[in-house]
PDB file of N, CA and C in Angstrom:
ATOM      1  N   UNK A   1     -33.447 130.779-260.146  1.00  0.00           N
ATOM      2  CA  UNK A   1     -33.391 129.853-259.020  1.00  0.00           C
ATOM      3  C   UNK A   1     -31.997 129.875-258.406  1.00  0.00           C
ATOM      4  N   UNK A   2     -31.615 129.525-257.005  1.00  0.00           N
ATOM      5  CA  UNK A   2     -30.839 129.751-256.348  1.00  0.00           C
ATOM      6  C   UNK A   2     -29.783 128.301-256.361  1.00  0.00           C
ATOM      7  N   UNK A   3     -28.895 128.238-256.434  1.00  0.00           N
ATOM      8  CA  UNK A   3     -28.369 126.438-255.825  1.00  0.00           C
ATOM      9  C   UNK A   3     -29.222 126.039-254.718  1.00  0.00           C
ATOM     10  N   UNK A   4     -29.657 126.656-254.056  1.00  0.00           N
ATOM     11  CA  UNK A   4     -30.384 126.197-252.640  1.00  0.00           C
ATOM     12  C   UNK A   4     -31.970 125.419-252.962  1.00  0.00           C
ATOM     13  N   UNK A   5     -32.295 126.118-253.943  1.00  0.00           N
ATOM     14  CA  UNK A   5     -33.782 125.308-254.621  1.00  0.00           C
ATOM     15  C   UNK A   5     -33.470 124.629-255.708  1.00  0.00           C
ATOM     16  N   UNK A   6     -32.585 124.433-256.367  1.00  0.00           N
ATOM     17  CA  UNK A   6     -32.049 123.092-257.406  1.00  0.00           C
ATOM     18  C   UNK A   6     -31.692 121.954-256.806  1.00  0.00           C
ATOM     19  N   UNK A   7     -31.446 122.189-255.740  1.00  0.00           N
ATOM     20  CA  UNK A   7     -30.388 121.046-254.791  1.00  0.00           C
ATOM     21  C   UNK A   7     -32.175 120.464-253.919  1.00  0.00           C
ATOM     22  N   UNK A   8     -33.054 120.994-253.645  1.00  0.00           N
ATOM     23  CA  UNK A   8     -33.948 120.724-253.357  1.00  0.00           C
ATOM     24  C   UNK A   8     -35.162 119.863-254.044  1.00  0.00           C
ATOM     25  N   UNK A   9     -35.282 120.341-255.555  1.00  0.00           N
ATOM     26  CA  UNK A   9     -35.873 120.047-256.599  1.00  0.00           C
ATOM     27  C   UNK A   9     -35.201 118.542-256.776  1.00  0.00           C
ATOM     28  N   UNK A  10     -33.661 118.846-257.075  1.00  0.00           N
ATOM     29  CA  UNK A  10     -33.074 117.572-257.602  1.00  0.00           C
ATOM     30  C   UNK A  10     -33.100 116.305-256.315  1.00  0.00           C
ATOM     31  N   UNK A  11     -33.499 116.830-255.019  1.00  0.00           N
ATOM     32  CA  UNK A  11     -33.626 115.713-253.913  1.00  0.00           C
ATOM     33  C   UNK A  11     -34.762 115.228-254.424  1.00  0.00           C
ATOM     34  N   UNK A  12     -36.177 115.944-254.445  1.00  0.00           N
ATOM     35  CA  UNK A  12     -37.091 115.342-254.307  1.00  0.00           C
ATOM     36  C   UNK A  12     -37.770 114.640-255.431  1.00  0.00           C
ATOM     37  N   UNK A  13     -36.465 115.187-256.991  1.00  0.00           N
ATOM     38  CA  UNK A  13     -36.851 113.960-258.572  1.00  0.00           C
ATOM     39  C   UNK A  13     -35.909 112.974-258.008  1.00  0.00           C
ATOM     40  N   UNK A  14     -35.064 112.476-257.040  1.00  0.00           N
ATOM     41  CA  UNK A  14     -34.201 111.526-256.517  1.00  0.00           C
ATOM     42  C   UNK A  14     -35.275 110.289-255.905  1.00  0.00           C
ATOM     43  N   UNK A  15     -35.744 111.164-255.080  1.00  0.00           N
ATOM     44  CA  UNK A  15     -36.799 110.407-254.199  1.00  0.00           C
ATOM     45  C   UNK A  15     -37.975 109.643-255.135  1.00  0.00           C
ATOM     46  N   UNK A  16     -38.553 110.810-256.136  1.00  0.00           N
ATOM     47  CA  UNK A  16     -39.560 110.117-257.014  1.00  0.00           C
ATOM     48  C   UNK A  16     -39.225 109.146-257.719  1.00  0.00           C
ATOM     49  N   UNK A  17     -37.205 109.485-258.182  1.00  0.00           N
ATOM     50  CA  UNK A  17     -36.901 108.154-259.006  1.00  0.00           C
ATOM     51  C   UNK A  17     -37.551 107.113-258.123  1.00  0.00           C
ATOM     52  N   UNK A  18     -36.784 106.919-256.470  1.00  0.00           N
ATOM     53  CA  UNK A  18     -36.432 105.780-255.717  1.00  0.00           C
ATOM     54  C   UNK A  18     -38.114 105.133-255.541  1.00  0.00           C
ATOM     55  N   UNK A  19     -39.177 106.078-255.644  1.00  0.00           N
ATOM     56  CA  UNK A  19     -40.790 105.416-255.513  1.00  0.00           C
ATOM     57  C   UNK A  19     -41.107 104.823-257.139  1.00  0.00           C
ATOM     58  N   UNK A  20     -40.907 104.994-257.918  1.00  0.00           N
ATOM     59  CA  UNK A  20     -41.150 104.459-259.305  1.00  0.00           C
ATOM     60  C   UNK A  20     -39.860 103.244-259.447  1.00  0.00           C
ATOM     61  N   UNK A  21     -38.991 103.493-259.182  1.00  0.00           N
ATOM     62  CA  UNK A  21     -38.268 101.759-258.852  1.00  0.00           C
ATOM     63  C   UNK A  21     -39.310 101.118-257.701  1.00  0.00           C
ATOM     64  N   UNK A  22     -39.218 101.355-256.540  1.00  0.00           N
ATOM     65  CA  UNK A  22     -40.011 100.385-256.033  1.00  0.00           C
ATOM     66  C   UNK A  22     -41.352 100.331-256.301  1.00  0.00           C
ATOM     67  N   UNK A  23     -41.957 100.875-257.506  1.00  0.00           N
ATOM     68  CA  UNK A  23     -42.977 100.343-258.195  1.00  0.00           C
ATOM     69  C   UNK A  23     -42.598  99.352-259.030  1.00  0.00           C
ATOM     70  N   UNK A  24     -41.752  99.657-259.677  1.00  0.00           N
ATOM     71  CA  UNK A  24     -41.147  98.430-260.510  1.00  0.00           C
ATOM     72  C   UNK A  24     -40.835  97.143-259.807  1.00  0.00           C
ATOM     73  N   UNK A  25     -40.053  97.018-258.325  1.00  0.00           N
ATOM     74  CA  UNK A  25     -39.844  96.019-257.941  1.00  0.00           C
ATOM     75  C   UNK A  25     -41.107  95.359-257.327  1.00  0.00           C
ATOM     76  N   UNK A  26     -41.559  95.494-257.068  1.00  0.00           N
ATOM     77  CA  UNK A  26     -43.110  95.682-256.449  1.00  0.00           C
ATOM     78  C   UNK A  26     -43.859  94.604-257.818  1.00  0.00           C
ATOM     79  N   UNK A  27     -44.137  95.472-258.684  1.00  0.00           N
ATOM     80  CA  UNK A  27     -44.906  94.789-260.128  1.00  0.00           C
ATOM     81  C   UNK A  27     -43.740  93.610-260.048  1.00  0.00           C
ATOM     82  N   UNK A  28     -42.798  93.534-260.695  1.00  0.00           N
ATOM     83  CA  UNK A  28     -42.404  92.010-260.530  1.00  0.00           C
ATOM     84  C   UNK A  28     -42.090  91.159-259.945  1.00  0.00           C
ATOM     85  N   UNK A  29     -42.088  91.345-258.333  1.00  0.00           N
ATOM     86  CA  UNK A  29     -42.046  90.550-257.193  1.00  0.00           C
ATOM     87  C   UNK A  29     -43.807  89.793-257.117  1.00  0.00           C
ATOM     88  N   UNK A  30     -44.888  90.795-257.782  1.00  0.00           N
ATOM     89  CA  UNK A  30     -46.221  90.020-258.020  1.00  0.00           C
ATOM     90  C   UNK A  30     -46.254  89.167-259.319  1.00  0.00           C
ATOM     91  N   UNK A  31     -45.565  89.429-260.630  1.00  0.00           N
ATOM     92  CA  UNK A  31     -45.587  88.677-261.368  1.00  0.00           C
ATOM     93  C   UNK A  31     -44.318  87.274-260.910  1.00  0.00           C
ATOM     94  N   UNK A  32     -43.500  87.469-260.080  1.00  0.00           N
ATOM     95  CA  UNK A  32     -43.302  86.072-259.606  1.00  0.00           C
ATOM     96  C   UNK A  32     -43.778  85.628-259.004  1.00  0.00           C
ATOM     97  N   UNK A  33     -44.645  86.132-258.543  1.00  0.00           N
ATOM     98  CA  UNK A  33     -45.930  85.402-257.531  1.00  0.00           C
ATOM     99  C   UNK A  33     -46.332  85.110-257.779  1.00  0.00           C
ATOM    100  N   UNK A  34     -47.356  85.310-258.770  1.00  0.00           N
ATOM    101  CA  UNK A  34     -48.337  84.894-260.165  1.00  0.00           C
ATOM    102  C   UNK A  34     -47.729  83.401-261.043  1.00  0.00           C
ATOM    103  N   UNK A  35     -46.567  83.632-261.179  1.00  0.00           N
ATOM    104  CA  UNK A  35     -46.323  82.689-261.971  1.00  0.00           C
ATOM    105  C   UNK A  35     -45.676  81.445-261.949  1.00  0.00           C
ATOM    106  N   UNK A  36     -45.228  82.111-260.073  1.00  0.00           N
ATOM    107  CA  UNK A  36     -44.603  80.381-258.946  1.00  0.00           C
ATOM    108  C   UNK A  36     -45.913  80.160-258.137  1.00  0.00           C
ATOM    109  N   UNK A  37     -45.599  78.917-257.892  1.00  0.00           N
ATOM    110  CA  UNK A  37     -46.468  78.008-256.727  1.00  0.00           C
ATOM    111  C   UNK A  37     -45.959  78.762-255.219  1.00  0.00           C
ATOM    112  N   UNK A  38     -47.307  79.128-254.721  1.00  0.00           N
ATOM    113  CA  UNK A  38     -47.161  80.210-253.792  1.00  0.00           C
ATOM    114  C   UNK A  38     -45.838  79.705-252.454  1.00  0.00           C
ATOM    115  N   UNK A  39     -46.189  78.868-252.255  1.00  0.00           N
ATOM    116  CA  UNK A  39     -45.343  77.648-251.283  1.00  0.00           C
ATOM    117  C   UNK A  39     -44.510  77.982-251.387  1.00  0.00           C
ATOM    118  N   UNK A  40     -43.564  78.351-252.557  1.00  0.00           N
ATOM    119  CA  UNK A  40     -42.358  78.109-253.124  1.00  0.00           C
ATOM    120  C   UNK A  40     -42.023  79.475-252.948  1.00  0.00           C
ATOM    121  N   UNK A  41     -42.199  80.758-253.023  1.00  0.00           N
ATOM    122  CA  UNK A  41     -42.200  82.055-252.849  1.00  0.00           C
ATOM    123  C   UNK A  41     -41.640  82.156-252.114  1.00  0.00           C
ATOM    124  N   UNK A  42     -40.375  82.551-251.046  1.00  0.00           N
ATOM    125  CA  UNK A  42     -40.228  83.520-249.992  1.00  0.00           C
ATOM    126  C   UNK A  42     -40.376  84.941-249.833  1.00  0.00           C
ATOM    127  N   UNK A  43     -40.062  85.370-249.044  1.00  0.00           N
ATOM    128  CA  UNK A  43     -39.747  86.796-249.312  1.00  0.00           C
ATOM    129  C   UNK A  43     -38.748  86.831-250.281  1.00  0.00           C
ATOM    130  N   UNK A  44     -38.843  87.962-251.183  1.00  0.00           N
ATOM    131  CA  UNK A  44     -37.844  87.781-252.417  1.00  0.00           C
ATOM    132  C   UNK A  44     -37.242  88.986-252.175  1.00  0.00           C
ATOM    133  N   UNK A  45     -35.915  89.170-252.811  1.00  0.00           N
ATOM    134  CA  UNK A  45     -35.153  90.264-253.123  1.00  0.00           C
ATOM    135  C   UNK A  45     -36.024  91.505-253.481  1.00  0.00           C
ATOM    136  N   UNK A  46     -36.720  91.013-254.310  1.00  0.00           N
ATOM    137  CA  UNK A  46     -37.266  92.006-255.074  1.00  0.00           C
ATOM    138  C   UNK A  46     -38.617  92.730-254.368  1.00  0.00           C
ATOM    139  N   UNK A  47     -39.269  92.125-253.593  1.00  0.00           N
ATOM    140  CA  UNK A  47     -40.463  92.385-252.212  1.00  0.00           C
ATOM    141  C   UNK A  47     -39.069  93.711-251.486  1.00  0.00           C
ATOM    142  N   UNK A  48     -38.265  92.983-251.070  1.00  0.00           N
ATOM    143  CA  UNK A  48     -37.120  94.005-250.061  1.00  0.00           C
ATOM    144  C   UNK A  48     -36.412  95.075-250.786  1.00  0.00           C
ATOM    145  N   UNK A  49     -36.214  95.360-251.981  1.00  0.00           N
ATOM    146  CA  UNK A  49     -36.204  96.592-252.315  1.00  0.00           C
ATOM    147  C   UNK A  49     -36.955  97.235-252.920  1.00  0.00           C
ATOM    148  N   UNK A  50     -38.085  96.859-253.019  1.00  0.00           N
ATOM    149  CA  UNK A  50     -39.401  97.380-252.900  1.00  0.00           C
ATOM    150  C   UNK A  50     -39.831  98.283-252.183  1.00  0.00           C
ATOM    151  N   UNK A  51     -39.867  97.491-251.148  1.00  0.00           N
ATOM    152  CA  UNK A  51     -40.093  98.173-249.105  1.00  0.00           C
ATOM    153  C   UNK A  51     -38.808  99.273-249.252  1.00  0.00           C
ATOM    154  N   UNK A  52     -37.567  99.027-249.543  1.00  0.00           N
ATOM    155  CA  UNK A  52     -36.773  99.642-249.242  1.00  0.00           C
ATOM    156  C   UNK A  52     -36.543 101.294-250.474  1.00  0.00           C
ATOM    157  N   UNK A  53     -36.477 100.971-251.545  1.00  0.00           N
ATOM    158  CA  UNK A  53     -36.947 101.733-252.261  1.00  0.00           C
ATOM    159  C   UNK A  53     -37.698 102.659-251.818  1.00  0.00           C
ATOM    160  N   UNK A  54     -39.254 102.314-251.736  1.00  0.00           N
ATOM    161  CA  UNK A  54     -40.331 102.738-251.260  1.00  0.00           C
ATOM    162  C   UNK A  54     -39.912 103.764-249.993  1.00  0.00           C
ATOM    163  N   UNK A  55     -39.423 103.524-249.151  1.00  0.00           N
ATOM    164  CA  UNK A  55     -39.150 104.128-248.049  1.00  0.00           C
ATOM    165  C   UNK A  55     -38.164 105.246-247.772  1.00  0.00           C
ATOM    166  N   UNK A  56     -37.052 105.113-248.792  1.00  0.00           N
ATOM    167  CA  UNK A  56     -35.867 106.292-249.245  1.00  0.00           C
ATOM    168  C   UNK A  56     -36.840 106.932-250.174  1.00  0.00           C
ATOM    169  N   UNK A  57     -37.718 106.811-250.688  1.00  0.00           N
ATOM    170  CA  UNK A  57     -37.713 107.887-251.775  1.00  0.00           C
ATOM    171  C   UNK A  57     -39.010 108.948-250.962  1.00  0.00           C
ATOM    172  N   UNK A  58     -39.900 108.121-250.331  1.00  0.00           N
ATOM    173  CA  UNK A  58     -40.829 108.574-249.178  1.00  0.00           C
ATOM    174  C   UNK A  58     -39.680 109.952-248.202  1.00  0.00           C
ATOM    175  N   UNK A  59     -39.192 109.165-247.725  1.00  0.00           N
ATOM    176  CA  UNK A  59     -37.607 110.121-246.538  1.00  0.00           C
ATOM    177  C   UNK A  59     -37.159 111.257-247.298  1.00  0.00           C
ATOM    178  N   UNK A  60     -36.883 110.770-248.510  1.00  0.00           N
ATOM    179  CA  UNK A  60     -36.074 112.161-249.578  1.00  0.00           C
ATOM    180  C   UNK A  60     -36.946 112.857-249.693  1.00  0.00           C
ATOM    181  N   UNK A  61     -38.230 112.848-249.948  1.00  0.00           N
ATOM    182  CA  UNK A  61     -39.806 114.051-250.202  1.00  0.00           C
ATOM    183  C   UNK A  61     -39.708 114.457-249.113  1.00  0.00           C
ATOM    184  N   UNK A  62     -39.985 113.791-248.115  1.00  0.00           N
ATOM    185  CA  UNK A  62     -40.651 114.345-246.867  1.00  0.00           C
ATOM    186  C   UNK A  62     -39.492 115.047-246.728  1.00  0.00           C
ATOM    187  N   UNK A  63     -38.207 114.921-246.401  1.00  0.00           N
ATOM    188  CA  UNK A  63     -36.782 115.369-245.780  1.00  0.00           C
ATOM    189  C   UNK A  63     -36.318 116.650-246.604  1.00  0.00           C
ATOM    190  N   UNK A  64     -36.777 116.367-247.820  1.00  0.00           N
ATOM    191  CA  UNK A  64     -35.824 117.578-248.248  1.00  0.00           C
ATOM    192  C   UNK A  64     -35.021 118.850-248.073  1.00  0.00           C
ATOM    193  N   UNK A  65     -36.274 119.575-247.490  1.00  0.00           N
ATOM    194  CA  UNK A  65     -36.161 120.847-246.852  1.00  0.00           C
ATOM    195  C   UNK A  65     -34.938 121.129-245.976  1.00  0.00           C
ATOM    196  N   UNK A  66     -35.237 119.928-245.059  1.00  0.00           N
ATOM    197  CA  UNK A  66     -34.171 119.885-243.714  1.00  0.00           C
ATOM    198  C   UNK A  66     -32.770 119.237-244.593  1.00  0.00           C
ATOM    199  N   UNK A  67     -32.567 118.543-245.671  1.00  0.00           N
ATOM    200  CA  UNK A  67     -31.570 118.354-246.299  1.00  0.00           C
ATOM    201  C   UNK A  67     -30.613 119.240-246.693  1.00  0.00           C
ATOM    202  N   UNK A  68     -31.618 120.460-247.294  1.00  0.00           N
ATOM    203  CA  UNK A  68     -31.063 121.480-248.354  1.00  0.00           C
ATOM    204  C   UNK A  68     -30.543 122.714-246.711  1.00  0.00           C
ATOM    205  N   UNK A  69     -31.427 122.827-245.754  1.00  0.00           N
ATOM    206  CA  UNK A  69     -31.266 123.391-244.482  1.00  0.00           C
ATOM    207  C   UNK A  69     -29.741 123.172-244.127  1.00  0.00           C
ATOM    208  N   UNK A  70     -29.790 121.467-243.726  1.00  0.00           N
ATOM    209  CA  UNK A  70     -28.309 121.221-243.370  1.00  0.00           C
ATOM    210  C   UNK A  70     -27.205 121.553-244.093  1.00  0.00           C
ATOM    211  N   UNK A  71     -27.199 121.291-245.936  1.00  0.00           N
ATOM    212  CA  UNK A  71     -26.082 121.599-246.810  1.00  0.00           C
ATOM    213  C   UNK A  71     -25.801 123.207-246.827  1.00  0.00           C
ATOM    214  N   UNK A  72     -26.693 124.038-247.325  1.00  0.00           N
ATOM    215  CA  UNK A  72     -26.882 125.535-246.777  1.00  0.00           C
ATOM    216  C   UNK A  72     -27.088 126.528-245.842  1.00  0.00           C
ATOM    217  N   UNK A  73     -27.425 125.458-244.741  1.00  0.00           N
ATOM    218  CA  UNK A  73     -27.541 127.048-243.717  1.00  0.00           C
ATOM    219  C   UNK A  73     -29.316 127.108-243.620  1.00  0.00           C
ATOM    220  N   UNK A  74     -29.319 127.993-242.883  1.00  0.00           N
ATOM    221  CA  UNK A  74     -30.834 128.203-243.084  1.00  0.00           C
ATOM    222  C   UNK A  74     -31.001 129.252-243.857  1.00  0.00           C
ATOM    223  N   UNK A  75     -32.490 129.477-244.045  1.00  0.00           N
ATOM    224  CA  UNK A  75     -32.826 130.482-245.127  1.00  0.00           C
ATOM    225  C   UNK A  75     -32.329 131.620-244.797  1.00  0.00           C
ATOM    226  N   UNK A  76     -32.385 132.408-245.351  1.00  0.00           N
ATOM    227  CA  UNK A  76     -32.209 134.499-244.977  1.00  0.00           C
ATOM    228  C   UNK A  76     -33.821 134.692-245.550  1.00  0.00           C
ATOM    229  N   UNK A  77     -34.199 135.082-245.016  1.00  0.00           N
ATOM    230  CA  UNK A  77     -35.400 136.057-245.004  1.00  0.00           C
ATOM    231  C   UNK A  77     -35.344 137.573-245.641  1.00  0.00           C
ATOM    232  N   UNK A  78     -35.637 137.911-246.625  1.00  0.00           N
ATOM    233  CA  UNK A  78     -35.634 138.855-246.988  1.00  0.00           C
ATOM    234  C   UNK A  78     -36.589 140.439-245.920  1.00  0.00           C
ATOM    235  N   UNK A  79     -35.651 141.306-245.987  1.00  0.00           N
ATOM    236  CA  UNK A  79     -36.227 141.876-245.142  1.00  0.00           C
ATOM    237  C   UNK A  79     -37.804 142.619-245.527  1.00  0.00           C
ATOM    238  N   UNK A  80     -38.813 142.946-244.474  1.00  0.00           N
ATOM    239  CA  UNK A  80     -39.620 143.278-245.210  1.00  0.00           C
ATOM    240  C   UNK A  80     -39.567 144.758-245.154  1.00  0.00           C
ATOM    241  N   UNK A  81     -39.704 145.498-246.249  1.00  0.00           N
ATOM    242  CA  UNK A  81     -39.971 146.773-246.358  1.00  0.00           C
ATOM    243  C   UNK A  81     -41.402 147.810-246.512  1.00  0.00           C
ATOM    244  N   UNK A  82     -41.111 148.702-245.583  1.00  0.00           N
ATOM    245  CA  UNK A  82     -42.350 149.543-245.124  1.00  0.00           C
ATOM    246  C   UNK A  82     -42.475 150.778-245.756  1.00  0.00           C
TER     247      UNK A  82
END
């Protein structure tokens, strides 16, 4: 493997971290829900990096490519031979 596909790989286990935290914040922003009087609930910290979580680690998958693009250059194409 090249630095150019490690640096790619390691974006997109970055991103999966950032979706399995906002699973985590997620599960216990419902168990404080569950276990306060709904009234009493606001939006919590933990609802907002949830969403936020959720959404960087979504950007880092989808983005990668164009990440590893910008830090390196674009690809070289190997030439094809006839």
């Amino acid at each position: 493997m090249r630095p150019r596909d490690i640096l790619g790989v390691v974006i997109r286990a970055f991103g999966l971290w950032l979706i399995f935290q906002a699973l985590s914040n997620g599960l216990l922003a419902l168990i404080k829900i569950k276990l306060m009087a709904p009234q009493a609930v606001p939006f919590s910290e933990n609802e907002a990096f949830a969403a936020f979580y959720l959404v960087m680690g979504l950007l880092l998958i989808v983005l990668a490519d164009l990440i590893v693009q910008v830090v390196y250059g674009a690809a070289i194409e190997p030439a094809l031979e006839r």
